[in-house]
C-alpha atoms as a PDB file:
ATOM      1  CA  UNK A   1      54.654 -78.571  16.007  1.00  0.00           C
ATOM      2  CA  UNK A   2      53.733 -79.166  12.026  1.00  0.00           C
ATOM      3  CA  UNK A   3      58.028 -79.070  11.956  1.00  0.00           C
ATOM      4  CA  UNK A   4      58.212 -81.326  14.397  1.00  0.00           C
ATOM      5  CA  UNK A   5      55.554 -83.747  13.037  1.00  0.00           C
ATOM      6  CA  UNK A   6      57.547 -83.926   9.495  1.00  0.00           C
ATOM      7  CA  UNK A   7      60.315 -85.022  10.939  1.00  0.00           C
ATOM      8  CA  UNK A   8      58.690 -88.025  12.581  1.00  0.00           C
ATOM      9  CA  UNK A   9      56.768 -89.062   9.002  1.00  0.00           C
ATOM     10  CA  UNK A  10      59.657 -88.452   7.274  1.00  0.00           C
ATOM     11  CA  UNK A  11      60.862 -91.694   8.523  1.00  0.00           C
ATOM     12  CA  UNK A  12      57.079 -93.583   8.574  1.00  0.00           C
ATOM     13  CA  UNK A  13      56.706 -92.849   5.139  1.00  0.00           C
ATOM     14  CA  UNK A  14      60.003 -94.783   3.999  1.00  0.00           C
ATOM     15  CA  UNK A  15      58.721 -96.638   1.102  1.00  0.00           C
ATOM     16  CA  UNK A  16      55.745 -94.778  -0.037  1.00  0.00           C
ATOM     17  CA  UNK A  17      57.329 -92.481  -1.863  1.00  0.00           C
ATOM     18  CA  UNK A  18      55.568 -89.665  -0.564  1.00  0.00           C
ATOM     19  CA  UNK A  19      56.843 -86.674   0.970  1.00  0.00           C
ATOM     20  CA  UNK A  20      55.377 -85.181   4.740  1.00  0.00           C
ATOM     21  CA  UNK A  21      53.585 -82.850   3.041  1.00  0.00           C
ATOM     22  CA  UNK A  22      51.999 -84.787   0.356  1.00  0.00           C
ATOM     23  CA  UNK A  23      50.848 -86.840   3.117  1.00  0.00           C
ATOM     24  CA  UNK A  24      48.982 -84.307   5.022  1.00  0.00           C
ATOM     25  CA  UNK A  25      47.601 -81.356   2.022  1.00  0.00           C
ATOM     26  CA  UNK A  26      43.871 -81.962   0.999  1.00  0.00           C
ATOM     27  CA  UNK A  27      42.376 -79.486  -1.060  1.00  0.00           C
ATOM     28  CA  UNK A  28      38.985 -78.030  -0.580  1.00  0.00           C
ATOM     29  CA  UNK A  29      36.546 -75.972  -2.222  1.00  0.00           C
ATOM     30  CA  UNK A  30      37.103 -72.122  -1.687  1.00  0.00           C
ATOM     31  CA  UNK A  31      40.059 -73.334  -0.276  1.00  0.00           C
ATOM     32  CA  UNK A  32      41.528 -73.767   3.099  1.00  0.00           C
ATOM     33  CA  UNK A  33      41.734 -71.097   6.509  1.00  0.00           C
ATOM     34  CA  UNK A  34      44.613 -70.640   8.752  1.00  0.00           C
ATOM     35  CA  UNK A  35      43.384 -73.181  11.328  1.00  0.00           C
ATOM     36  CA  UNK A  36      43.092 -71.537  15.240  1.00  0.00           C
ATOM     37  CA  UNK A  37      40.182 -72.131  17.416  1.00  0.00           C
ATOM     38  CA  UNK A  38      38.027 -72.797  14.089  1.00  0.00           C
ATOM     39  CA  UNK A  39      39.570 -75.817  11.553  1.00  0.00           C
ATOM     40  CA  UNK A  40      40.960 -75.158   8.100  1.00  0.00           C
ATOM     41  CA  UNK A  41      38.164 -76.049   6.941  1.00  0.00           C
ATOM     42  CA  UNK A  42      35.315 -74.059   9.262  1.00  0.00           C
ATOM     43  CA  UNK A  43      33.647 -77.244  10.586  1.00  0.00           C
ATOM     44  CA  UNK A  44      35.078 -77.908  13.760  1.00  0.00           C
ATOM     45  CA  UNK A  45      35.345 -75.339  16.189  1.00  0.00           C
ATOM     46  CA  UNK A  46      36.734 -74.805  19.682  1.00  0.00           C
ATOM     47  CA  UNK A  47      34.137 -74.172  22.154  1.00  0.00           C
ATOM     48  CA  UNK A  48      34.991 -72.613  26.017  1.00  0.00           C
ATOM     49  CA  UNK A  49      32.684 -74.432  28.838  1.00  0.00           C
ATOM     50  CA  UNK A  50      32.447 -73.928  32.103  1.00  0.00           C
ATOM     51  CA  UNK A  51      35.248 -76.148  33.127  1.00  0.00           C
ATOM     52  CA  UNK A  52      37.793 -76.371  30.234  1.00  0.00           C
ATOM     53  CA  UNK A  53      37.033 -77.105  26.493  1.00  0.00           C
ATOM     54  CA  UNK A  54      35.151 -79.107  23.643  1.00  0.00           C
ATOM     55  CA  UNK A  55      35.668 -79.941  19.720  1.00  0.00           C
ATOM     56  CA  UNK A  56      32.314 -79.675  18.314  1.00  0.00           C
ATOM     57  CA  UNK A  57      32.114 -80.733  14.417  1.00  0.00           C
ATOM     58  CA  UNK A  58      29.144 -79.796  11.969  1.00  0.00           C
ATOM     59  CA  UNK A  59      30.389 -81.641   9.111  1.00  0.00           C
ATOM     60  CA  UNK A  60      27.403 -82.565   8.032  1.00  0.00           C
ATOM     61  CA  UNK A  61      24.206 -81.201   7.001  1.00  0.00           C
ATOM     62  CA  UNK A  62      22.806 -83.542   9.486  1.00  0.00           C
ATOM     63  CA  UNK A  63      25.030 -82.352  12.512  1.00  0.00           C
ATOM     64  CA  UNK A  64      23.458 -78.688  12.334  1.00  0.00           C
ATOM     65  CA  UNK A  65      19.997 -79.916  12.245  1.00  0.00           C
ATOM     66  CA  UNK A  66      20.920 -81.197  15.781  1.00  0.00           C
ATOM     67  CA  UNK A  67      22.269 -78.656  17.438  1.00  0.00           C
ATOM     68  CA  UNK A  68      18.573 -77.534  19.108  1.00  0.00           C
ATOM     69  CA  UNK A  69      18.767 -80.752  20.558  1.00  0.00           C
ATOM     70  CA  UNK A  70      21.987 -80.328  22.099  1.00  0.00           C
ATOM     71  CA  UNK A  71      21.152 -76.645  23.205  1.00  0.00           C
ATOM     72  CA  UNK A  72      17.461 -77.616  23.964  1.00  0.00           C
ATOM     73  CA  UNK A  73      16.198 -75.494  21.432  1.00  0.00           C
ATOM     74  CA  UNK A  74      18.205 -72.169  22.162  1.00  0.00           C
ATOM     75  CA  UNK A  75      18.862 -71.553  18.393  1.00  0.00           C
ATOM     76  CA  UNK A  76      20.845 -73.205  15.549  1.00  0.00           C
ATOM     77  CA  UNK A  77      23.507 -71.275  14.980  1.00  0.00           C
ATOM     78  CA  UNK A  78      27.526 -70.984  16.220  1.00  0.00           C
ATOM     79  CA  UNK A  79      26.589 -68.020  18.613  1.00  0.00           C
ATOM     80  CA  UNK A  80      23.602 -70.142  20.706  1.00  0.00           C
ATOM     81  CA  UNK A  81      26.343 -72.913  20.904  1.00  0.00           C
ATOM     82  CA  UNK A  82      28.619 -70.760  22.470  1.00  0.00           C
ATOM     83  CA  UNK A  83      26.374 -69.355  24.700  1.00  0.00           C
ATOM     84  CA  UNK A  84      25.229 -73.256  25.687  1.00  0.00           C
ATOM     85  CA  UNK A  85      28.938 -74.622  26.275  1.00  0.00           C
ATOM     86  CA  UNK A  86      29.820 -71.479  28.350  1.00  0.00           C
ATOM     87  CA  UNK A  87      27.110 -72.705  30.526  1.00  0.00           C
ATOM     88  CA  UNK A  88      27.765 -76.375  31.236  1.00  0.00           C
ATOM     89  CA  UNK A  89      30.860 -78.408  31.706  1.00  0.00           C
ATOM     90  CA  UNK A  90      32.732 -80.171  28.909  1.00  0.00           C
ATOM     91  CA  UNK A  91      31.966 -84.294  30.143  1.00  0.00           C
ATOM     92  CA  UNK A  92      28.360 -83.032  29.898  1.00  0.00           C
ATOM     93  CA  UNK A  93      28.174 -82.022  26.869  1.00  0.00           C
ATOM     94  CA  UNK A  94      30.688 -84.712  25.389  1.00  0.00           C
ATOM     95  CA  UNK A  95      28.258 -86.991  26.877  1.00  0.00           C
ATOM     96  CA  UNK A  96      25.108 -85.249  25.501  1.00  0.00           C
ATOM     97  CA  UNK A  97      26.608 -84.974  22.182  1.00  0.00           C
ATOM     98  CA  UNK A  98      27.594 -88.445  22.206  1.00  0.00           C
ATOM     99  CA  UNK A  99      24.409 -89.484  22.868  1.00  0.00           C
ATOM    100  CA  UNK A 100      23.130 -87.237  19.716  1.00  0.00           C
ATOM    101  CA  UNK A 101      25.758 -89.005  17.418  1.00  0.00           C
ATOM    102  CA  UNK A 102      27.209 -85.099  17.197  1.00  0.00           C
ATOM    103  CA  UNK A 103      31.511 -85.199  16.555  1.00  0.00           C
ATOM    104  CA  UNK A 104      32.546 -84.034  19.474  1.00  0.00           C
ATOM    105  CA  UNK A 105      35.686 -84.323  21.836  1.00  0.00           C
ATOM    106  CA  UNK A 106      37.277 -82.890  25.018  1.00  0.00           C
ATOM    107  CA  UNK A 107      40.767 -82.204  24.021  1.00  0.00           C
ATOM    108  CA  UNK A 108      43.400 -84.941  25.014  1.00  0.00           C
ATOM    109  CA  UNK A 109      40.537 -87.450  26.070  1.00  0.00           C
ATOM    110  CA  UNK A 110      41.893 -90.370  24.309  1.00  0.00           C
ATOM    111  CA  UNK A 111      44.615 -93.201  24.919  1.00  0.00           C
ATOM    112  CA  UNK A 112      47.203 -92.848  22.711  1.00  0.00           C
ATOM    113  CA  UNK A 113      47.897 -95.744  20.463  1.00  0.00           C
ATOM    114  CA  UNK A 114      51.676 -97.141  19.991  1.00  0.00           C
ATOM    115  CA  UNK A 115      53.447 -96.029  16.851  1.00  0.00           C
ATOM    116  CA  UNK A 116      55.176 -99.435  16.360  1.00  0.00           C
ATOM    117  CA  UNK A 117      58.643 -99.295  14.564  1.00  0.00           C
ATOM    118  CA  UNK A 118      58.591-102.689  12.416  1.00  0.00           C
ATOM    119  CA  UNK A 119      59.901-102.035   8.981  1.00  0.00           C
ATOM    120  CA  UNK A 120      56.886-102.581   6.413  1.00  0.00           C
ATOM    121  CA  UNK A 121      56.928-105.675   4.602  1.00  0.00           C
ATOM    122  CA  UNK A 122      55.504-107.505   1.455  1.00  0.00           C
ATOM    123  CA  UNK A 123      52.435-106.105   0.150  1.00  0.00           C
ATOM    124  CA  UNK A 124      49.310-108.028   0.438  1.00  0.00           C
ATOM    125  CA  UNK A 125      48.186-109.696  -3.049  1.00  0.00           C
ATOM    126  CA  UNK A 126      44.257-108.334  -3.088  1.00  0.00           C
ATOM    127  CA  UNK A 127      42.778-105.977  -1.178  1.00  0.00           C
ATOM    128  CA  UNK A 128      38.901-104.587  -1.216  1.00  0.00           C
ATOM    129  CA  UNK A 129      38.388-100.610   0.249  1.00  0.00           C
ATOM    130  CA  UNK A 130      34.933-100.677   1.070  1.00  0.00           C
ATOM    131  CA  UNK A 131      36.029 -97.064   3.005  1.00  0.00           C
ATOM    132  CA  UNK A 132      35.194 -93.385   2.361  1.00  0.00           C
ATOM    133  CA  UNK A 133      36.752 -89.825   2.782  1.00  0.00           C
ATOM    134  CA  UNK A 134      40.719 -89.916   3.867  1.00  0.00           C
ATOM    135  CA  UNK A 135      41.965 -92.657   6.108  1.00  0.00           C
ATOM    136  CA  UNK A 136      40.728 -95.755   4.781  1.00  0.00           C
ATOM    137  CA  UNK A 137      41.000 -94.901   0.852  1.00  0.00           C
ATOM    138  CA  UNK A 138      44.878 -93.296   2.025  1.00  0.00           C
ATOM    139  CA  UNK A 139      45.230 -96.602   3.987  1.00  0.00           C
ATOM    140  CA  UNK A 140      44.308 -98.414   0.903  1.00  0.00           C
ATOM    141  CA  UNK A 141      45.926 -96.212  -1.434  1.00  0.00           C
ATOM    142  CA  UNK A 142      49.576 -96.724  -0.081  1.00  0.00           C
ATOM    143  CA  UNK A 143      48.766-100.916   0.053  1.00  0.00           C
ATOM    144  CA  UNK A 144      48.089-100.196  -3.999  1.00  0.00           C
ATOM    145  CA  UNK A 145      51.187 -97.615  -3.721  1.00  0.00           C
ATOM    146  CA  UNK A 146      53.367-100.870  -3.294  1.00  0.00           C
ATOM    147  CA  UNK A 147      52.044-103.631  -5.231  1.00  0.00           C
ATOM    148  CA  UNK A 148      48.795-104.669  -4.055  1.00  0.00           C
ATOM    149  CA  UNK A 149      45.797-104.880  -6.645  1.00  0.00           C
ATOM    150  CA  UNK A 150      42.994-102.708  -4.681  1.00  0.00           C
ATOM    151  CA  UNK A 151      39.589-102.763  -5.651  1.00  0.00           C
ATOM    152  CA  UNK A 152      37.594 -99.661  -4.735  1.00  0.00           C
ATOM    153  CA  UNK A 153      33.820-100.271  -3.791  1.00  0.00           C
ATOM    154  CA  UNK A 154      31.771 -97.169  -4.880  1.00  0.00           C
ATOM    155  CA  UNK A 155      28.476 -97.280  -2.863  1.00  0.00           C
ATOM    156  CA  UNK A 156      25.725 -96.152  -5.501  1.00  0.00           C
ATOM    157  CA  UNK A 157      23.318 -95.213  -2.676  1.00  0.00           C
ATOM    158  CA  UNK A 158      25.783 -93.739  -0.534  1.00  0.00           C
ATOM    159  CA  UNK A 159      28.557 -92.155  -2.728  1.00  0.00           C
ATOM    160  CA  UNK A 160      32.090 -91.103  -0.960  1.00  0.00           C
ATOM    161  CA  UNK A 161      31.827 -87.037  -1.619  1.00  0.00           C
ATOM    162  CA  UNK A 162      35.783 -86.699  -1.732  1.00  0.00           C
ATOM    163  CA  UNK A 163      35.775 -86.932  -5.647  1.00  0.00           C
ATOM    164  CA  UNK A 164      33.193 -84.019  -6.097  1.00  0.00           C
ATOM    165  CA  UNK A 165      35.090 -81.879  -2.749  1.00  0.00           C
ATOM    166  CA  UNK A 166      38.915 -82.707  -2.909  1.00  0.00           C
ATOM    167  CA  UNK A 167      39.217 -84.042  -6.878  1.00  0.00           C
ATOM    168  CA  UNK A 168      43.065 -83.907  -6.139  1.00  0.00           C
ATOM    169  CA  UNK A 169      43.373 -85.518  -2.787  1.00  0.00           C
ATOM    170  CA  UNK A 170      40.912 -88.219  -4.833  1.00  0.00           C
ATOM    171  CA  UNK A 171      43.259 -88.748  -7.141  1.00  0.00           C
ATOM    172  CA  UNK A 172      46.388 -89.031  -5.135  1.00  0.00           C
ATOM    173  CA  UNK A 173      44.662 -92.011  -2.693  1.00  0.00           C
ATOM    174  CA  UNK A 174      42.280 -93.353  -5.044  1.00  0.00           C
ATOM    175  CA  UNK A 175      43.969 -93.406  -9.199  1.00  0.00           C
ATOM    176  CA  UNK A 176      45.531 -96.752  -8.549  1.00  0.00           C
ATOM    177  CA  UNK A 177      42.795 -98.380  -7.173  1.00  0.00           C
ATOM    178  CA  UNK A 178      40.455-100.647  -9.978  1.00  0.00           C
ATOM    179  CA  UNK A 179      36.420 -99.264  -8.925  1.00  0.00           C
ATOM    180  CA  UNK A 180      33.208-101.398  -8.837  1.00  0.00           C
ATOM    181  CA  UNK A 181      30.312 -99.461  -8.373  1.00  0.00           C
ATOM    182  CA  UNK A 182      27.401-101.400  -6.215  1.00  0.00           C
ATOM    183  CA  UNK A 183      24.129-100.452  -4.578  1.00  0.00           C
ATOM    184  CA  UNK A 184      24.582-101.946  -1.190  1.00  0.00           C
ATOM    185  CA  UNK A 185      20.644-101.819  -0.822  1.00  0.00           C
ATOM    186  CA  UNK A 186      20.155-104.345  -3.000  1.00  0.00           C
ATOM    187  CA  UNK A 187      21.014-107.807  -2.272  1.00  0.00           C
ATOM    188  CA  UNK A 188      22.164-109.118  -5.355  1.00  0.00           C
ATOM    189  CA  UNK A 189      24.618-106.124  -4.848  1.00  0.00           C
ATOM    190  CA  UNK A 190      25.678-107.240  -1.543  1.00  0.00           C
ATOM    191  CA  UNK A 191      26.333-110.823  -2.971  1.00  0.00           C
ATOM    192  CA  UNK A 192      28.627-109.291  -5.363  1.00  0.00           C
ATOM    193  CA  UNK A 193      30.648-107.143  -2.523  1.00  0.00           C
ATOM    194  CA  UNK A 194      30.641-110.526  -0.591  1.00  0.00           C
ATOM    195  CA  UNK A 195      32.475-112.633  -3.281  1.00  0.00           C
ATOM    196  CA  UNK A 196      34.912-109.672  -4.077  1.00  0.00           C
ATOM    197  CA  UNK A 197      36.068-109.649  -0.374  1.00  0.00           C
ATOM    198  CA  UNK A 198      36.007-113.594  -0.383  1.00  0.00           C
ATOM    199  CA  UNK A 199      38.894-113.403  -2.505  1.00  0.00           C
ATOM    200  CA  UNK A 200      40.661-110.325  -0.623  1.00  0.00           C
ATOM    201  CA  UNK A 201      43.771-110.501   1.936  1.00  0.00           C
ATOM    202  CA  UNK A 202      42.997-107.319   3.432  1.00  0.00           C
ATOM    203  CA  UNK A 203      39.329-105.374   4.188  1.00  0.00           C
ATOM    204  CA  UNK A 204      39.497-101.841   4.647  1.00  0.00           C
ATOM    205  CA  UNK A 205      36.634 -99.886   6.137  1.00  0.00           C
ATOM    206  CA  UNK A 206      35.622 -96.757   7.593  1.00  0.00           C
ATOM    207  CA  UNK A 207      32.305 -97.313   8.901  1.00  0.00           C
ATOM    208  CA  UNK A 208      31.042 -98.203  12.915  1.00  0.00           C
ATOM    209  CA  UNK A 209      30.568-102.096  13.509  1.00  0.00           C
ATOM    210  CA  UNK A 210      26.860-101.851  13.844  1.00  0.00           C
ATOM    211  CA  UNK A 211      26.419 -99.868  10.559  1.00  0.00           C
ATOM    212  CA  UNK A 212      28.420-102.885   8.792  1.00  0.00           C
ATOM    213  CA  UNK A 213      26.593-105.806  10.423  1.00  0.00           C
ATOM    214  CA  UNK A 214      23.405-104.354   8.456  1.00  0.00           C
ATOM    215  CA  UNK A 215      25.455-105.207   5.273  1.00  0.00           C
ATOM    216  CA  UNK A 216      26.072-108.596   6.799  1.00  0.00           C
ATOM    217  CA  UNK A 217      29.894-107.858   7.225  1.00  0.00           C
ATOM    218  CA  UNK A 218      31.249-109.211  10.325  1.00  0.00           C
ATOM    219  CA  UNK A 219      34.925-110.317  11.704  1.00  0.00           C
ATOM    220  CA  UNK A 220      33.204-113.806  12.370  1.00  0.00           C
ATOM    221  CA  UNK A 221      32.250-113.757   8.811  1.00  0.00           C
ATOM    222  CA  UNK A 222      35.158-113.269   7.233  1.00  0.00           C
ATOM    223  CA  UNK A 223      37.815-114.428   9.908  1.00  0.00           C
ATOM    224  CA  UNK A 224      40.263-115.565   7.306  1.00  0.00           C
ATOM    225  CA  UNK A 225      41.413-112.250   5.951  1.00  0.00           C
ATOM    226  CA  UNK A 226      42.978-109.468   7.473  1.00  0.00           C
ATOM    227  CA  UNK A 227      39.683-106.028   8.342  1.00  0.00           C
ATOM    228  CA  UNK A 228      41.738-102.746   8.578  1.00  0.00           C
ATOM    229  CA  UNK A 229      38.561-101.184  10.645  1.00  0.00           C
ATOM    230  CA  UNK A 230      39.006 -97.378  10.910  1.00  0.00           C
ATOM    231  CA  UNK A 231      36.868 -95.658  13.104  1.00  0.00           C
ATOM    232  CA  UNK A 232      36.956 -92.422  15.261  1.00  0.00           C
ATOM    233  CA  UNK A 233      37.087 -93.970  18.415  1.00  0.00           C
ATOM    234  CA  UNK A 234      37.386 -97.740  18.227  1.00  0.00           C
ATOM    235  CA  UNK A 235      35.658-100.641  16.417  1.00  0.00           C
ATOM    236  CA  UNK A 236      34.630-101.925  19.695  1.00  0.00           C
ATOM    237  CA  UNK A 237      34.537-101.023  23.318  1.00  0.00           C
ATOM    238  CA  UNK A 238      33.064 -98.100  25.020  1.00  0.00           C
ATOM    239  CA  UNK A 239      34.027 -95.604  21.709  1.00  0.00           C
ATOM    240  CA  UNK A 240      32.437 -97.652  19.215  1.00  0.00           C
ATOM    241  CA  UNK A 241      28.907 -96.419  18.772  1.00  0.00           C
ATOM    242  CA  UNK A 242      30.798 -92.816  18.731  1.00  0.00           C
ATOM    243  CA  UNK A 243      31.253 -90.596  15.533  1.00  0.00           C
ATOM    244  CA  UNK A 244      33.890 -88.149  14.699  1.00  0.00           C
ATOM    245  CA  UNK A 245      36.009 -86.991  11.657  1.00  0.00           C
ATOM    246  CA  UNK A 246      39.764 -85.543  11.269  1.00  0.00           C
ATOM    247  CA  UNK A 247      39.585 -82.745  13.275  1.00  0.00           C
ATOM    248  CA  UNK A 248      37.766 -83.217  16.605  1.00  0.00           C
ATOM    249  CA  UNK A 249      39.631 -86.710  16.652  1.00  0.00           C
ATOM    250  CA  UNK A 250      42.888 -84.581  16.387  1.00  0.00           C
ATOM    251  CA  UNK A 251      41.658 -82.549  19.794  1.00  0.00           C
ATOM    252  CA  UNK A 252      40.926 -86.084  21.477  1.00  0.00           C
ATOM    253  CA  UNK A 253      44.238 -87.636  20.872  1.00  0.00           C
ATOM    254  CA  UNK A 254      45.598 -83.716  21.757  1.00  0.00           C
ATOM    255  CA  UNK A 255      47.650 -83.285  18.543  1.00  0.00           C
ATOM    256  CA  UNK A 256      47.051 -79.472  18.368  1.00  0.00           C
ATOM    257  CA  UNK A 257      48.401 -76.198  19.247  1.00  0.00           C
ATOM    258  CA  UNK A 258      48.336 -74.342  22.211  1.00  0.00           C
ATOM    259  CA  UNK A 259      47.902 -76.253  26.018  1.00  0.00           C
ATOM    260  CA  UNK A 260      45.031 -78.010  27.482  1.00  0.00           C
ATOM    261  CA  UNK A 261      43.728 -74.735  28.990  1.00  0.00           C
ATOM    262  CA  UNK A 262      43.832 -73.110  25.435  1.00  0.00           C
ATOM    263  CA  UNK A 263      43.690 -75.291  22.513  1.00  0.00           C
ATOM    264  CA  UNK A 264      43.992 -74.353  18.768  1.00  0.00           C
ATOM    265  CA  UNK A 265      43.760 -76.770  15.756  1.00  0.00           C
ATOM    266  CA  UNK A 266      46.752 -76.821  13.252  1.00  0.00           C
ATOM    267  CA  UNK A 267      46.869 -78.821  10.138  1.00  0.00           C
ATOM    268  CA  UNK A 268      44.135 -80.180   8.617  1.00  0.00           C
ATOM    269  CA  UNK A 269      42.202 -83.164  10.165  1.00  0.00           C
ATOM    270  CA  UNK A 270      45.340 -84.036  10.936  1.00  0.00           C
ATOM    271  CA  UNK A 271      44.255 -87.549  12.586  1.00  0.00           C
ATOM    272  CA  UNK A 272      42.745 -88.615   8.794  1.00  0.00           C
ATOM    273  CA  UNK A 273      46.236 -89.040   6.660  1.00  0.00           C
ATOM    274  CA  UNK A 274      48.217 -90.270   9.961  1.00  0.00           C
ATOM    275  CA  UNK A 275      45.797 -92.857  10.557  1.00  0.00           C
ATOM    276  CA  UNK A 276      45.670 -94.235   6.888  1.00  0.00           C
ATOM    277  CA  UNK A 277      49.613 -94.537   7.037  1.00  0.00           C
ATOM    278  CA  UNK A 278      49.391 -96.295  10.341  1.00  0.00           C
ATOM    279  CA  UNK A 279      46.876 -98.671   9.181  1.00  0.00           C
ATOM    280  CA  UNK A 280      49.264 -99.714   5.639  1.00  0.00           C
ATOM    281  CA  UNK A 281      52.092 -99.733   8.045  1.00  0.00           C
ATOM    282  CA  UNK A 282      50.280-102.026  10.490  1.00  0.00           C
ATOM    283  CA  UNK A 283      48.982-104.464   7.259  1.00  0.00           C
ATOM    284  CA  UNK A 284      52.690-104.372   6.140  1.00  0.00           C
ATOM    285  CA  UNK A 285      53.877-105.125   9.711  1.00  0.00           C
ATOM    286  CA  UNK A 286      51.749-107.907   9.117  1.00  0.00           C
ATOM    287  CA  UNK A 287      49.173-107.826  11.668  1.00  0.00           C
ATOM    288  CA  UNK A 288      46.292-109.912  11.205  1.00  0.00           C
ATOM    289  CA  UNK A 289      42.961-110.201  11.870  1.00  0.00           C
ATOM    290  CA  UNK A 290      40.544-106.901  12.856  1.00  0.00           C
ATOM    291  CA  UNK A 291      43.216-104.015  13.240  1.00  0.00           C
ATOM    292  CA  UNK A 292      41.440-101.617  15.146  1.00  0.00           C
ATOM    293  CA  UNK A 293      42.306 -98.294  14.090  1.00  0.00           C
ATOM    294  CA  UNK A 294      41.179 -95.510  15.620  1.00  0.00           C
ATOM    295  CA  UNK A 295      41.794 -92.041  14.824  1.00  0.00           C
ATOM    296  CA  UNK A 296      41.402 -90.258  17.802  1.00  0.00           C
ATOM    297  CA  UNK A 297      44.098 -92.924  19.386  1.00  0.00           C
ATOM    298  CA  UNK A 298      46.137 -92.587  16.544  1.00  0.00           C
ATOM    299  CA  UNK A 299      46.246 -88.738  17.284  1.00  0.00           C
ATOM    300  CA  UNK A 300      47.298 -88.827  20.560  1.00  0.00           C
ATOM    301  CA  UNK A 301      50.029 -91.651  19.746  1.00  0.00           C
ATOM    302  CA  UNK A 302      51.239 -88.890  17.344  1.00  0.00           C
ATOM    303  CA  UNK A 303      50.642 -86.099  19.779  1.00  0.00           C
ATOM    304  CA  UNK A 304      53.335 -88.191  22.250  1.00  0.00           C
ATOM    305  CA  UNK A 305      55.679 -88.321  19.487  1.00  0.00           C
ATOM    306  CA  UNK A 306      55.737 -85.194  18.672  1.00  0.00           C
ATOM    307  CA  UNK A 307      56.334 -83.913  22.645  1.00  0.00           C
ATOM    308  CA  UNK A 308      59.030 -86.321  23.211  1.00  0.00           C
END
């Protein structure tokens, strides 16, 4: 499949002037695992239900903390998780989960978005990545890659953790990018991020809708530029107050290894790097106003690819 999936990007990435694999490798700390029904990196796993399968992802320190609440308090650990799914059905515990703001997906869930075949075009003149982790800063790293002048927003109270995790993937998406460091808390701060986009072509972001409008940023706000919005599951509509990262959005689009019955991951948060080149491609394509870009749609566009 990873063969297969080279092949296609070979020909996506005409332009960027960077190879498949270049594309896709993050490192990590301790380094990476040979991905199966646990991720390369050993947050995501596979978990059996009653009725099929689920992508659960404890990513965060916060996403362990609420795994009692998923179980109802039958232990914190992998093992009482497995013991839960085996018990219940996977919509039920998507839905739970969901409901929890835990990553989760039931594998091949999602629509699969297009993978359009206009040539890129002219690079935009300015462009502000207000984004974090892989997709967005990638997205806004292969705008900078050819020509545009991207300026990076480090959030002071909320600082992006790829620098301190993946220094090399950090480097690759984000050396060509000029940084201004702001505490979005503050409003004098926010004024500041405010003019900077006021002058941008293109906003890139990574962050849910309702988590933005508490910074004030809205499409109606700033209708005259182009908002790359990159979520898991959609900017708006039913998947928009959902969470999710690389891998368990991989599962949902059903870019993986194995069938439906039995699933495996392969790559590494595979739906993270494909989404960031589909997002420059679409800016390049020039699409305008909010391009909704999610990565769980993204995978399963891929995931069609790849089969045909």
């Amino acid at each position: 499949m990873i063969e297969r999936l080279h092949r296609i990007l070979e020909r996506r990435l005409d332009g960027f002037g960077l190879s498949p694999r270049e594309l896709l490798v993050r490192d990590a700390p301790g380094g990476l695992q040979r991905p199966g029904l646990v991720s390369a990196n050993g947050h995501c796993r596979l978990q059996q239900t009653s009725d099929g399968w689920v992508a659960i992802n404890l990513a965060r320190s916060e996403d362990i903390e609420l795994i009692p609440a998923l179980t109802g308090g039958k232990g914190e650990t992998w093992d009482a998780l497995t013991r839960f799914a085996l018990a219940h059905d996977a919509i039920s515990i998507r839905d739970r989960a969901i409901e929890l703001q835990l990553p989760v997906a039931i594998p091949g869930e999602s629509a699969a978005y297009v993978l359009d075949e206009a040539a890129p075009g002219t690079a935009p003149r300015r462009v502000v990545d207000l984004s974090a982790l892989w997709a967005g800063p990638l997205c806004a790293g292969l705008l900078a890659r050819v020509g545009a002048s991207v300026v990076r927003i480090e959030s002071i109270g909320r600082p992006d953790p790829t620098p301190r995790v993946s220094p090399e993937l950090d480097a690759r998406i984000n050396g060509e990018k000029t940084t201004l460091a702001l505490d979005l808390r503050e409003a004098g701060d926010r004024d500041r991020l405010y003019d900077e986009i006021s002058k941008a072509d293109v906003l890139v972001t990574s962050a849910r809708a309702a988590a933005l409008a508490r910074l004030g940023l809205a499409p109606d706000k700033f209708s005259r530029l182009t908002w790359v919005a990159i979520t898991a599951h959609g900017f708006s509509g039913a998947g928009a107050h959902r969470v999710g990262f690389g891998d368990d959005c991989a599962i949902a689009g059903g870019l993986m290894g194995g069938s439906l019955a039995q699933p495996r991951f392969v790559g590494n948060a595979l739906a993270d790097p494909l989404t960031g080149l589909e997002a420059a491609r679409a800016v390049l394509a020039g699409r305008c106003g909010v391009i909704d870009m999610a990565m769980a749609r993204v995978a399963a566009g891929y995931a069609q690819a790849v089969a045909s």
